[in-house]
Protein backbone atom coordinates (compact mmCIF):
# COMPACT_ATOMS: atom_id res chain seq x y z
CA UNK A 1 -51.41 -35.88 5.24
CA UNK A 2 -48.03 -34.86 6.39
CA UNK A 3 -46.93 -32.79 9.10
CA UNK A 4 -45.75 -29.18 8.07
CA UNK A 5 -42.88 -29.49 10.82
CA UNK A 6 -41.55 -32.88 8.92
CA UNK A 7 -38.29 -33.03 7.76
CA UNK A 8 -39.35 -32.92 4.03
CA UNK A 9 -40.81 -29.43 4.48
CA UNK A 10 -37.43 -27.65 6.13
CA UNK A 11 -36.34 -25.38 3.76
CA UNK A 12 -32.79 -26.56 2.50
CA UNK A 13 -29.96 -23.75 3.16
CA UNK A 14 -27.78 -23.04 -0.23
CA UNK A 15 -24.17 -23.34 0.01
CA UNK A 16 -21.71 -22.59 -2.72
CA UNK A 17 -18.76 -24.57 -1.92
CA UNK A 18 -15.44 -23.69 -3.70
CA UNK A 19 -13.55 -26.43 -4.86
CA UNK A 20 -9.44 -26.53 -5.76
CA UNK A 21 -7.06 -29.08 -6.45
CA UNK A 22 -3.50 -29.17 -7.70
CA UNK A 23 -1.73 -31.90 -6.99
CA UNK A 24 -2.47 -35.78 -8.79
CA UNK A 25 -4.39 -38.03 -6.70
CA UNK A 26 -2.85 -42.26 -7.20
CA UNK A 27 -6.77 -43.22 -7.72
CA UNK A 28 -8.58 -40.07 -9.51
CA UNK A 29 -5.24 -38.69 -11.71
CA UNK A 30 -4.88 -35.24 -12.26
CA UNK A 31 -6.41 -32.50 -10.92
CA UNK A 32 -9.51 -31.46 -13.27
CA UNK A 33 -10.50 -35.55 -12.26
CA UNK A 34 -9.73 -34.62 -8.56
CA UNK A 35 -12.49 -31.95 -8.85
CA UNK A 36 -15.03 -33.97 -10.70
CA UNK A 37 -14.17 -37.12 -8.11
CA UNK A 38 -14.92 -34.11 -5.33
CA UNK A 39 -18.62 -33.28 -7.11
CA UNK A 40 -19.43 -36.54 -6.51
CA UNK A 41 -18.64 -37.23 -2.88
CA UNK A 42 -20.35 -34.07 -2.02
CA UNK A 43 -23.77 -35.68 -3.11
CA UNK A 44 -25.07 -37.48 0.00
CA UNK A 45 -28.24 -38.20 1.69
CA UNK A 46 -28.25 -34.49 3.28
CA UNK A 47 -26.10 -32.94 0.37
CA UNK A 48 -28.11 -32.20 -3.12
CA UNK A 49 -26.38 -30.79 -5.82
CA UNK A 50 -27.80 -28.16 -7.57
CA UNK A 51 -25.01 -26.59 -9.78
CA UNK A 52 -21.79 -26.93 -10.96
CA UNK A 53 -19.37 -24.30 -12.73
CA UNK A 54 -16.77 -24.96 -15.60
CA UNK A 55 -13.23 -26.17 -14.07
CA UNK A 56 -10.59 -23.67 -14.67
CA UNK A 57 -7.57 -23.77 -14.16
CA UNK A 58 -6.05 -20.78 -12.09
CA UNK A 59 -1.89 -19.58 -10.94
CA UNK A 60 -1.44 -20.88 -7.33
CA UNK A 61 -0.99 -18.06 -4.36
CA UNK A 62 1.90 -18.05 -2.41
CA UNK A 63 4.62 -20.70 -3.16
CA UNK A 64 3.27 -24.11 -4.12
CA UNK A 65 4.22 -23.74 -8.62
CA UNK A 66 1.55 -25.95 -9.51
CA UNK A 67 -1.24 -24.53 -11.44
CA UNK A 68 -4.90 -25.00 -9.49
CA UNK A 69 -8.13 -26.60 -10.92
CA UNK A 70 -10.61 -24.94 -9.64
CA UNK A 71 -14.71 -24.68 -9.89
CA UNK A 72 -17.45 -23.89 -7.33
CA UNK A 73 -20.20 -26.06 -6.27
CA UNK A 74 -24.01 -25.32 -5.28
CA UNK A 75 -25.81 -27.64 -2.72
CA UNK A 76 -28.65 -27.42 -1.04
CA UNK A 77 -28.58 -28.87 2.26
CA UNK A 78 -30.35 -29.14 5.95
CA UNK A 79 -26.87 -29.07 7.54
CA UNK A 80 -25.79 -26.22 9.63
CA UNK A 81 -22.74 -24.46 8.41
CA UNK A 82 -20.37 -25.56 11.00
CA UNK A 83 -21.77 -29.43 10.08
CA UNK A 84 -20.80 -28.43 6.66
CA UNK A 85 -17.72 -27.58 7.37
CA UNK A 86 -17.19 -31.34 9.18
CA UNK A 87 -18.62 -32.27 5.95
CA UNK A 88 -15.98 -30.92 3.45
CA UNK A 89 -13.10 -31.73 6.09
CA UNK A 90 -14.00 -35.28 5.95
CA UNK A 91 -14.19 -35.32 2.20
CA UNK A 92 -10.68 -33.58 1.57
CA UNK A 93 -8.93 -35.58 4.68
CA UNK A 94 -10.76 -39.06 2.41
CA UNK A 95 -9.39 -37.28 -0.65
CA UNK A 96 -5.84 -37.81 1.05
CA UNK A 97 -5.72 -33.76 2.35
CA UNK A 98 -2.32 -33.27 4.91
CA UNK A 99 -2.90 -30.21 7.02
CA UNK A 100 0.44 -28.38 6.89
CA UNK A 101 2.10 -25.44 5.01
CA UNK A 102 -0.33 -22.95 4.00
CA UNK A 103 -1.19 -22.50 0.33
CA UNK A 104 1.30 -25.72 -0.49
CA UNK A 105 -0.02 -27.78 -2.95
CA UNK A 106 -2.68 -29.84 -2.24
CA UNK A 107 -5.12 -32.85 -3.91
CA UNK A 108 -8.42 -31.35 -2.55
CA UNK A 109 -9.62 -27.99 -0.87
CA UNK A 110 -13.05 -27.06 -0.16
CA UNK A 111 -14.28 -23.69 1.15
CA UNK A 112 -17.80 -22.23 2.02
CA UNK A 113 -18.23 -19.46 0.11
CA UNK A 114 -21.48 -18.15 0.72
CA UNK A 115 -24.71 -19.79 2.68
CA UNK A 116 -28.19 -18.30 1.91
CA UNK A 117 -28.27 -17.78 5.79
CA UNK A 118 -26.18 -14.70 5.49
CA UNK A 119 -23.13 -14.74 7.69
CA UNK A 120 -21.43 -17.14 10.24
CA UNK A 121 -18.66 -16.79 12.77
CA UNK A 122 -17.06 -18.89 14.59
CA UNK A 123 -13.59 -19.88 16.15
CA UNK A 124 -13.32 -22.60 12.78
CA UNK A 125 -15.62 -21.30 10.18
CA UNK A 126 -16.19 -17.52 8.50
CA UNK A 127 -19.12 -16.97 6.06
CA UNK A 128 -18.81 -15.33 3.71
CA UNK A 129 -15.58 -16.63 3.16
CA UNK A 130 -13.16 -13.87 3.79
CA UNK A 131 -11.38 -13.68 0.24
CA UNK A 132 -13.53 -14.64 -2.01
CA UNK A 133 -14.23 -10.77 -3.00
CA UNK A 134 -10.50 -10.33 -4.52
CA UNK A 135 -9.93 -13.70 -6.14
CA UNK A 136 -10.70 -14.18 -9.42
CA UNK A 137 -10.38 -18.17 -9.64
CA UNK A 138 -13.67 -17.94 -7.05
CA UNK A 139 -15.52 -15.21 -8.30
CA UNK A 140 -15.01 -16.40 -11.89
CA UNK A 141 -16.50 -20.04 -11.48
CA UNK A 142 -18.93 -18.45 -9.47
CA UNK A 143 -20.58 -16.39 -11.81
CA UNK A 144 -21.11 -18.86 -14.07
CA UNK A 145 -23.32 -20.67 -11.77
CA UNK A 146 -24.58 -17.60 -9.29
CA UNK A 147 -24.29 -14.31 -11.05
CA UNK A 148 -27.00 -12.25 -8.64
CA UNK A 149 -25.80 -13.77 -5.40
CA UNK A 150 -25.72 -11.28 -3.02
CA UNK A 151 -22.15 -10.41 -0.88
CA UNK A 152 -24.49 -9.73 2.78
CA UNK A 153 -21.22 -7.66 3.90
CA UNK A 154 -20.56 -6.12 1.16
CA UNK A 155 -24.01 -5.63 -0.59
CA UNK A 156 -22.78 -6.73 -4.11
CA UNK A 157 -24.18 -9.19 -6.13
CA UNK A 158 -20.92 -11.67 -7.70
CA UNK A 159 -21.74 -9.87 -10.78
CA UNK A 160 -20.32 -7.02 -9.67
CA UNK A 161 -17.43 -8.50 -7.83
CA UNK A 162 -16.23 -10.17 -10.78
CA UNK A 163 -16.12 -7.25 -12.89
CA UNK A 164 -14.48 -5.07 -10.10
CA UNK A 165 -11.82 -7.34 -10.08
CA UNK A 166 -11.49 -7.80 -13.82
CA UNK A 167 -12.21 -3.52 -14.71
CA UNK A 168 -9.10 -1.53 -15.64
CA UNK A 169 -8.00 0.41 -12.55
CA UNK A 170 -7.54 4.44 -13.05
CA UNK A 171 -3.98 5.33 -13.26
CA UNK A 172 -2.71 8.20 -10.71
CA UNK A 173 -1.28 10.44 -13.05
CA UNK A 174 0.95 12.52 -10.10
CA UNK A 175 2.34 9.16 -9.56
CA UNK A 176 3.91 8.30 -12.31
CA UNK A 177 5.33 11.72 -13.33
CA UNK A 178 7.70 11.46 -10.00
């Protein structure tokens, strides 16, 4: 008879962990195999996999040239955010990850996106991560994977963020006859 306070009874928090890669890596090659080398050190003794999306490949922000792979990942896990976020920091600094320029070009990145907890803040970590809403190489892979997610700021499920992004925006008619 076990004990309903066991470890095996915990409910496991859900994480959907972003994943993006754009530079070649000397032992996994290019970045699509980055990614798919990345699903597989995230499965550990307290990391499950659940999902995965489709890799796409998305134009880089700010000045790196190289085009991203990118794809989001669902675990289930008993870790606390914050030893989630140790987690994925240890996997992209194994993965060869140099802290520097932001947005450069880089062999591995790994964000939270969402946690089934709701929100987190701290002075390292912010859940829900705090673009995810207006980019399109998240929100994309996301929905393949976790269409009703819930925002818990913004109360939309990624459904709807996806298509807001995607939707053809009004045009201000006073504007353009100046």
């Amino acid at each position: 008879m076990s004990d309903a306070t066991s470890p095996s009874r915990i409910p496991l928090a859900l994480y959907a962990i972003g994943l993006g890669s754009n530079r070649r890596h000397a032992r996994f090659g290019d970045p699509r195999q980055v990614l798919m080398a990345a699903l597989d050190a995230l499965e550990s003794a307290d990391i499950e996999p659940v999902d995965a999306s489709p890799i796409i490949a998305s134009e880089p922000i700010g000045p790196s040239r190289r085009r991203y792979a990118n794809a989001v990942a669902l675990v289930a896990s008993p870790l606390s955010p914050s030893e989630m976020l140790r987690r994925l920091q240890a996997i992209e600094a194994a993965f060869g990850r140099r802290t520097g320029q932001r947005w450069s070009a880089r062999t591995l990145d790994l964000d939270i996106l969402l946690w089934s907890g709701g929100t987190w803040a701290d002075r390292d970590l912010t859940i829900p991560h705090p673009a995810m809403a207006s980019r399109a190489f998240v929100l994309g892979p996301l929905r393949a994977i976790a269409p009703d997610w819930q925002h818990p700021l913004l109360g939309r499920s990624v459904r709807q963020l996806a298509a807001k992004l995607v939707r053809a925006k009004p045009v201000d008619r006073n504007a353009s006859a100046h």
